[in-house]
PDB file of N, CA and C in Angstrom:
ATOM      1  N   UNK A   1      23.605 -33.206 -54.863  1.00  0.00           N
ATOM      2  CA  UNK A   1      23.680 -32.164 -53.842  1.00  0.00           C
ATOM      3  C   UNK A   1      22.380 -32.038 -53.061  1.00  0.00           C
ATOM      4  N   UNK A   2      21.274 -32.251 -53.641  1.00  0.00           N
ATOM      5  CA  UNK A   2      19.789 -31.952 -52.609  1.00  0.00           C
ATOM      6  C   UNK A   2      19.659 -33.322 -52.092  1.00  0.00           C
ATOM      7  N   UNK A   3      20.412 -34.323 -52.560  1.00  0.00           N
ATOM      8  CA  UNK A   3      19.774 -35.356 -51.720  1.00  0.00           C
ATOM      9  C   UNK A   3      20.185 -35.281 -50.652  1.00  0.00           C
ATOM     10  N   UNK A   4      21.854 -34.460 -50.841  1.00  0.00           N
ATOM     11  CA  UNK A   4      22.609 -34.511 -49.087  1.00  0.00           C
ATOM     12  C   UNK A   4      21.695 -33.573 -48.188  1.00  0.00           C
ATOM     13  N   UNK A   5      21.145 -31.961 -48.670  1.00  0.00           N
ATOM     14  CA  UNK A   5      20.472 -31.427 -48.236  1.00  0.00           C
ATOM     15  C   UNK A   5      19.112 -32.270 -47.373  1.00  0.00           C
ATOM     16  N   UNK A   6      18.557 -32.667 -48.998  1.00  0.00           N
ATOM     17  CA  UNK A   6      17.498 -33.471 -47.540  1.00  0.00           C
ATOM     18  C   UNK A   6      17.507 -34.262 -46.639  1.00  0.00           C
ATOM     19  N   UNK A   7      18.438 -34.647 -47.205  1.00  0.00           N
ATOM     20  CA  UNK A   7      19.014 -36.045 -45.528  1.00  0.00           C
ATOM     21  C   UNK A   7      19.649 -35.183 -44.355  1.00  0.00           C
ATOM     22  N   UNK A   8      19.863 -33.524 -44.626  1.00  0.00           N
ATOM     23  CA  UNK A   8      20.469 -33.475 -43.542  1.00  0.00           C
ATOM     24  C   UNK A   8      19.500 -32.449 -43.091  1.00  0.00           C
ATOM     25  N   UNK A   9      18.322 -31.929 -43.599  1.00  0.00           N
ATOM     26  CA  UNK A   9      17.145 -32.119 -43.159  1.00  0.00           C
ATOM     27  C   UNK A   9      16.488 -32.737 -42.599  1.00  0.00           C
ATOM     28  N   UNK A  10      16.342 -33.771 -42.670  1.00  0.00           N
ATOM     29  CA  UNK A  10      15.588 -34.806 -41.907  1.00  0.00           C
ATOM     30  C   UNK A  10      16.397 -35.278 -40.697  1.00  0.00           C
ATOM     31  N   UNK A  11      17.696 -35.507 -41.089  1.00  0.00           N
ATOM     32  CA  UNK A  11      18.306 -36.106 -39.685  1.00  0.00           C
ATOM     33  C   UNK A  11      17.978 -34.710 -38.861  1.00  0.00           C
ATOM     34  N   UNK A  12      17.986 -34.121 -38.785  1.00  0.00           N
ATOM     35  CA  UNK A  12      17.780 -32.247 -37.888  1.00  0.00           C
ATOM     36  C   UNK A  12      16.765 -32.286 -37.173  1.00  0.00           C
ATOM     37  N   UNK A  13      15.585 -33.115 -37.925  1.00  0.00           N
ATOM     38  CA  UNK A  13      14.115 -32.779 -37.180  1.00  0.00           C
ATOM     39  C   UNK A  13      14.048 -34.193 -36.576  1.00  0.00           C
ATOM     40  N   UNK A  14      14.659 -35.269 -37.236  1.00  0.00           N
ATOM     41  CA  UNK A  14      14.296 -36.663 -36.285  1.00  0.00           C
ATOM     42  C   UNK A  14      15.089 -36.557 -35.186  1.00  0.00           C
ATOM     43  N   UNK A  15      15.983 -35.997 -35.037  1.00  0.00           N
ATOM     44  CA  UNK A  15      16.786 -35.381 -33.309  1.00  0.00           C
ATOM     45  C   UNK A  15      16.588 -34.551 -32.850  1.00  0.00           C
ATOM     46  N   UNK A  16      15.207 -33.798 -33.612  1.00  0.00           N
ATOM     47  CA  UNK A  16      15.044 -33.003 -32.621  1.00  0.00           C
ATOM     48  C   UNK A  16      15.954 -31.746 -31.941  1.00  0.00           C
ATOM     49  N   UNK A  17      17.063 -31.895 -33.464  1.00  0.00           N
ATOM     50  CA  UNK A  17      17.743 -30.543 -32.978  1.00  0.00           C
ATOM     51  C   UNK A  17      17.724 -29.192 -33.481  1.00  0.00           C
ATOM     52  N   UNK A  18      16.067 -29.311 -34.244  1.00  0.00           N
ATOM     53  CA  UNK A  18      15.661 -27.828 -34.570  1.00  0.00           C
ATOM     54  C   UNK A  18      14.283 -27.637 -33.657  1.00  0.00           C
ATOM     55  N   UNK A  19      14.020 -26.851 -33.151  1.00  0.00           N
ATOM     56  CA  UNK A  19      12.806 -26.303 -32.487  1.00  0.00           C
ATOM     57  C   UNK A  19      11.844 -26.441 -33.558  1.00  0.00           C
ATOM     58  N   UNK A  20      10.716 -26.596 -32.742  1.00  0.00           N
ATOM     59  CA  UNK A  20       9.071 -26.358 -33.372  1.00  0.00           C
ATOM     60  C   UNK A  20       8.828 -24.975 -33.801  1.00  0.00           C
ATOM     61  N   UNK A  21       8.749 -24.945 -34.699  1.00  0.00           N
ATOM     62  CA  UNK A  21       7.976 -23.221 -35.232  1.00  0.00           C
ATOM     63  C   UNK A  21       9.857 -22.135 -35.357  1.00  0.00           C
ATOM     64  N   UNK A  22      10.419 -23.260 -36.056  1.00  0.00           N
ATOM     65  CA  UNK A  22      11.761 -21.988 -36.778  1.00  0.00           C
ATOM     66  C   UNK A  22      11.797 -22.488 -37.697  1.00  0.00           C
ATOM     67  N   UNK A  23      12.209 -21.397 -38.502  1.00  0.00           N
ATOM     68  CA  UNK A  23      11.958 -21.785 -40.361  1.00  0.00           C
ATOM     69  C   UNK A  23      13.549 -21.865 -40.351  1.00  0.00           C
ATOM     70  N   UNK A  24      13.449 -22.489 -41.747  1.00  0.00           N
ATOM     71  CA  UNK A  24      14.792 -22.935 -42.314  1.00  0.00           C
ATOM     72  C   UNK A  24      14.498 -22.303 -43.615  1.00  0.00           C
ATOM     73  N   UNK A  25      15.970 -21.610 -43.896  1.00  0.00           N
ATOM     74  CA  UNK A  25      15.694 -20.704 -45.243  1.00  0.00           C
ATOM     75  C   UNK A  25      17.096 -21.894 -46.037  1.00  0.00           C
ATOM     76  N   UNK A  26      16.359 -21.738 -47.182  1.00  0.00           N
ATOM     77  CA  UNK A  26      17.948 -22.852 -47.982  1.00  0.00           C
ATOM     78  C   UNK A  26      17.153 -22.103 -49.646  1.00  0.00           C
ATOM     79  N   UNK A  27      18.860 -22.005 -50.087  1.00  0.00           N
ATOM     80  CA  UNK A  27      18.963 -21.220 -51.465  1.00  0.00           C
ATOM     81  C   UNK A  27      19.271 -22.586 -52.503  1.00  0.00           C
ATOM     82  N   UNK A  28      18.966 -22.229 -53.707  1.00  0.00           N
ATOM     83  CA  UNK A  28      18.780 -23.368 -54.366  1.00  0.00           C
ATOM     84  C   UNK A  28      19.276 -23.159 -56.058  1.00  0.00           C
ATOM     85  N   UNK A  29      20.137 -23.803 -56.999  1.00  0.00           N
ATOM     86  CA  UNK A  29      19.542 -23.650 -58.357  1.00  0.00           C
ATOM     87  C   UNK A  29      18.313 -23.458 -58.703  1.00  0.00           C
ATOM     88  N   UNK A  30      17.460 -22.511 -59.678  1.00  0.00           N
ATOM     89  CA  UNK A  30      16.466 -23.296 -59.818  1.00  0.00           C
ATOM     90  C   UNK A  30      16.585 -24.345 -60.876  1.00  0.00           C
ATOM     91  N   UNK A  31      15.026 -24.955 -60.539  1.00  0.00           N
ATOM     92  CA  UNK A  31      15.002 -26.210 -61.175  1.00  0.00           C
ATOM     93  C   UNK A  31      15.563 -27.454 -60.542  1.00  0.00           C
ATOM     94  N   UNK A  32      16.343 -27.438 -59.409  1.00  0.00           N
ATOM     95  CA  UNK A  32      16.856 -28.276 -59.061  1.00  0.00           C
ATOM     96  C   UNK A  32      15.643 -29.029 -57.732  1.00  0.00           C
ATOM     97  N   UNK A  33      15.852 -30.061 -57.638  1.00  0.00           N
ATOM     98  CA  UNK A  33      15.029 -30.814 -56.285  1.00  0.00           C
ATOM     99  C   UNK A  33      14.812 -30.260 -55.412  1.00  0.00           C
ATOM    100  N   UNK A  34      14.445 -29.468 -54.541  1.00  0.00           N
ATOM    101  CA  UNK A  34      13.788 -28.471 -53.426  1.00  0.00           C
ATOM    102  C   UNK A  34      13.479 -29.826 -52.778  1.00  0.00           C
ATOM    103  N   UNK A  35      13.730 -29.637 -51.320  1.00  0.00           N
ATOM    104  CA  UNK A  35      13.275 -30.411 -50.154  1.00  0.00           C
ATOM    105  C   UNK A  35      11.123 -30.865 -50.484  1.00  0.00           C
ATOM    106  N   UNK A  36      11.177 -31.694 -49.909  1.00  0.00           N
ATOM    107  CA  UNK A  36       9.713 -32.353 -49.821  1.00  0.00           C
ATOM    108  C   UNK A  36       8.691 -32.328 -48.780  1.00  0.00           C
ATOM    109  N   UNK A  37       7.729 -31.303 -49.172  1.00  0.00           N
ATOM    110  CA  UNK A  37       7.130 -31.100 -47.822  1.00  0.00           C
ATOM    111  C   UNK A  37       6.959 -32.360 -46.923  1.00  0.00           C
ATOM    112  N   UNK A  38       6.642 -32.425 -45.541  1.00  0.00           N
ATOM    113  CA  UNK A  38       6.042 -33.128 -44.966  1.00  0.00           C
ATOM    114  C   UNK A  38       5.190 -33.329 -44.031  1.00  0.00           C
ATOM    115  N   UNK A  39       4.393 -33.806 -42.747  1.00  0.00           N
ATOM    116  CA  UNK A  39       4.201 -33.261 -41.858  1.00  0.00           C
ATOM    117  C   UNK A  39       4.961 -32.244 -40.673  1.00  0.00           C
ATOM    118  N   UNK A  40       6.501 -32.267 -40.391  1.00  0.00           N
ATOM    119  CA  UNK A  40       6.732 -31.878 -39.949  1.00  0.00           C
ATOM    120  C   UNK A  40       7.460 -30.607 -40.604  1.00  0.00           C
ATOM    121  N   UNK A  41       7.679 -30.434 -41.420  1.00  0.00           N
ATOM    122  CA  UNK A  41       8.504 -29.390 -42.448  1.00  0.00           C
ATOM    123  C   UNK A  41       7.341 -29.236 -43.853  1.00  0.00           C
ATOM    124  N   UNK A  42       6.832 -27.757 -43.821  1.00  0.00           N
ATOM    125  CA  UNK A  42       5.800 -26.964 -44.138  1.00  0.00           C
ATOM    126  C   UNK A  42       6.492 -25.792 -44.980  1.00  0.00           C
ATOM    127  N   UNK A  43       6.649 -25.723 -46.436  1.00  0.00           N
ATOM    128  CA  UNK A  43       7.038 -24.427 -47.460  1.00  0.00           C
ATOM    129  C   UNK A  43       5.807 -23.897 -46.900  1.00  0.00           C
ATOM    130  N   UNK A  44       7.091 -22.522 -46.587  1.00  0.00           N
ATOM    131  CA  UNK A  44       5.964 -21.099 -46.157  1.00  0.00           C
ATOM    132  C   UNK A  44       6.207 -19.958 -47.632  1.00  0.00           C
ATOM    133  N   UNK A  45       7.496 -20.299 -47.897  1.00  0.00           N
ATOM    134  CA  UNK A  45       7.460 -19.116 -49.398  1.00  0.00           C
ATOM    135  C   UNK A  45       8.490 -19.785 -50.251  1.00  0.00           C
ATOM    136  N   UNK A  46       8.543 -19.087 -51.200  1.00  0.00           N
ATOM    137  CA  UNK A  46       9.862 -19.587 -52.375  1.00  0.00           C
ATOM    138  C   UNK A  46       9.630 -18.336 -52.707  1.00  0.00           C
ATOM    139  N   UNK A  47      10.796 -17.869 -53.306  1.00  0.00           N
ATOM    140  CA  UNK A  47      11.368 -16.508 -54.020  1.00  0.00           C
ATOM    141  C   UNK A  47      12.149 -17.056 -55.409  1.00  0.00           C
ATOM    142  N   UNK A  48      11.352 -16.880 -56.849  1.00  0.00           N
ATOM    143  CA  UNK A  48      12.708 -16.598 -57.803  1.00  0.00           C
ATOM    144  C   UNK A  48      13.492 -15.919 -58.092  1.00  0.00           C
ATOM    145  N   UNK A  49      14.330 -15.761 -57.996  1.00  0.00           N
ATOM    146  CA  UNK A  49      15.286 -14.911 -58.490  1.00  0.00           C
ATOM    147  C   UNK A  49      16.217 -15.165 -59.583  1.00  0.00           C
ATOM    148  N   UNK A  50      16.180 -14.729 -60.473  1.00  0.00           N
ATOM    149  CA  UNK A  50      17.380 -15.313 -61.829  1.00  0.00           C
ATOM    150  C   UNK A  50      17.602 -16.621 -62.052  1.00  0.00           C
ATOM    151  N   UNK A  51      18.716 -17.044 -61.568  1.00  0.00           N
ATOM    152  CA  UNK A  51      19.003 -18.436 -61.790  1.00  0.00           C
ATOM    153  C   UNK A  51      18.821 -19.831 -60.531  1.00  0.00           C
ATOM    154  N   UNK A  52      18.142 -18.615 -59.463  1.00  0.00           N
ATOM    155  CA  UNK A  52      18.112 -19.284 -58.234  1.00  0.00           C
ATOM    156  C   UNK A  52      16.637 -19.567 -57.154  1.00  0.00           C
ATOM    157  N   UNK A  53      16.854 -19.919 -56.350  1.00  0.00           N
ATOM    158  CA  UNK A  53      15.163 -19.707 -55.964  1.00  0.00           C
ATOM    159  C   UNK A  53      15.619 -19.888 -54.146  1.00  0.00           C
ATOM    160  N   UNK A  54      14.857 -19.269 -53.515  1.00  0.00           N
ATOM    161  CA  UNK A  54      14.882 -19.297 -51.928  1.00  0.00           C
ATOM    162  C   UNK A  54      13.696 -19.821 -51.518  1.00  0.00           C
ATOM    163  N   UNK A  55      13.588 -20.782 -51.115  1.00  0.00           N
ATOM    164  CA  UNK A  55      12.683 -21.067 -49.798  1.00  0.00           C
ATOM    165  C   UNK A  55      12.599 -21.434 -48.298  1.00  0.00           C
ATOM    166  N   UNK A  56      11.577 -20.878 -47.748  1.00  0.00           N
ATOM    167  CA  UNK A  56      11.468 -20.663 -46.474  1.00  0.00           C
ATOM    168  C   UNK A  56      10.557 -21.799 -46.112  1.00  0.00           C
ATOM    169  N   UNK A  57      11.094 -23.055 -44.867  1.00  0.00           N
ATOM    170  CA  UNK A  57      10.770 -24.006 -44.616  1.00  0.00           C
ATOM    171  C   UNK A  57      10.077 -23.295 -42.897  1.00  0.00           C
ATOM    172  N   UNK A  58       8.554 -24.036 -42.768  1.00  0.00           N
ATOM    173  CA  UNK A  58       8.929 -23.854 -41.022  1.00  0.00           C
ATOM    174  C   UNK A  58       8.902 -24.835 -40.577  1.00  0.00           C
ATOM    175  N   UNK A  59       9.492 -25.593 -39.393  1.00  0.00           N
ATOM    176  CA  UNK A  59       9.471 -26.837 -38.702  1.00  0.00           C
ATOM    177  C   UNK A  59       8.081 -26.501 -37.745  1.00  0.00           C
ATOM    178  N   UNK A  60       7.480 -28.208 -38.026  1.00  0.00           N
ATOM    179  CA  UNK A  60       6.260 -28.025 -37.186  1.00  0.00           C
ATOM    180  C   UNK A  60       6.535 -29.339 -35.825  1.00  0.00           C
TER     181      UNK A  60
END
């Protein structure tokens, strides 16, 4: 399941069909693979919560 996530992450920012400077919020198991920072996609927070975790991506 996160690998589809990050691939459909990445295809988003290599087309250029997310703007510069909007975050992407994506909910998660925790423990599970969380997206990979990079230069262009920057973790601004993570939240745990119980069994789950939120983080807030911003596109650079």
């Amino acid at each position: 399941r996160m690998h589809i996530i990050n691939e459909l992450l990445e295809t988003l920012l290599k087309e250029n069909l997310v703007k510069k400077n909007t975050y992407i919020i994506c909910h998660y198991e925790k423990n599970s693979h969380t997206p990979q920072e990079t230069d262009s996609l920057k973790l601004v927070r993570n939240y745990n919560h119980g069994n789950s975790e939120l983080c807030i991506y911003q596109v650079n």
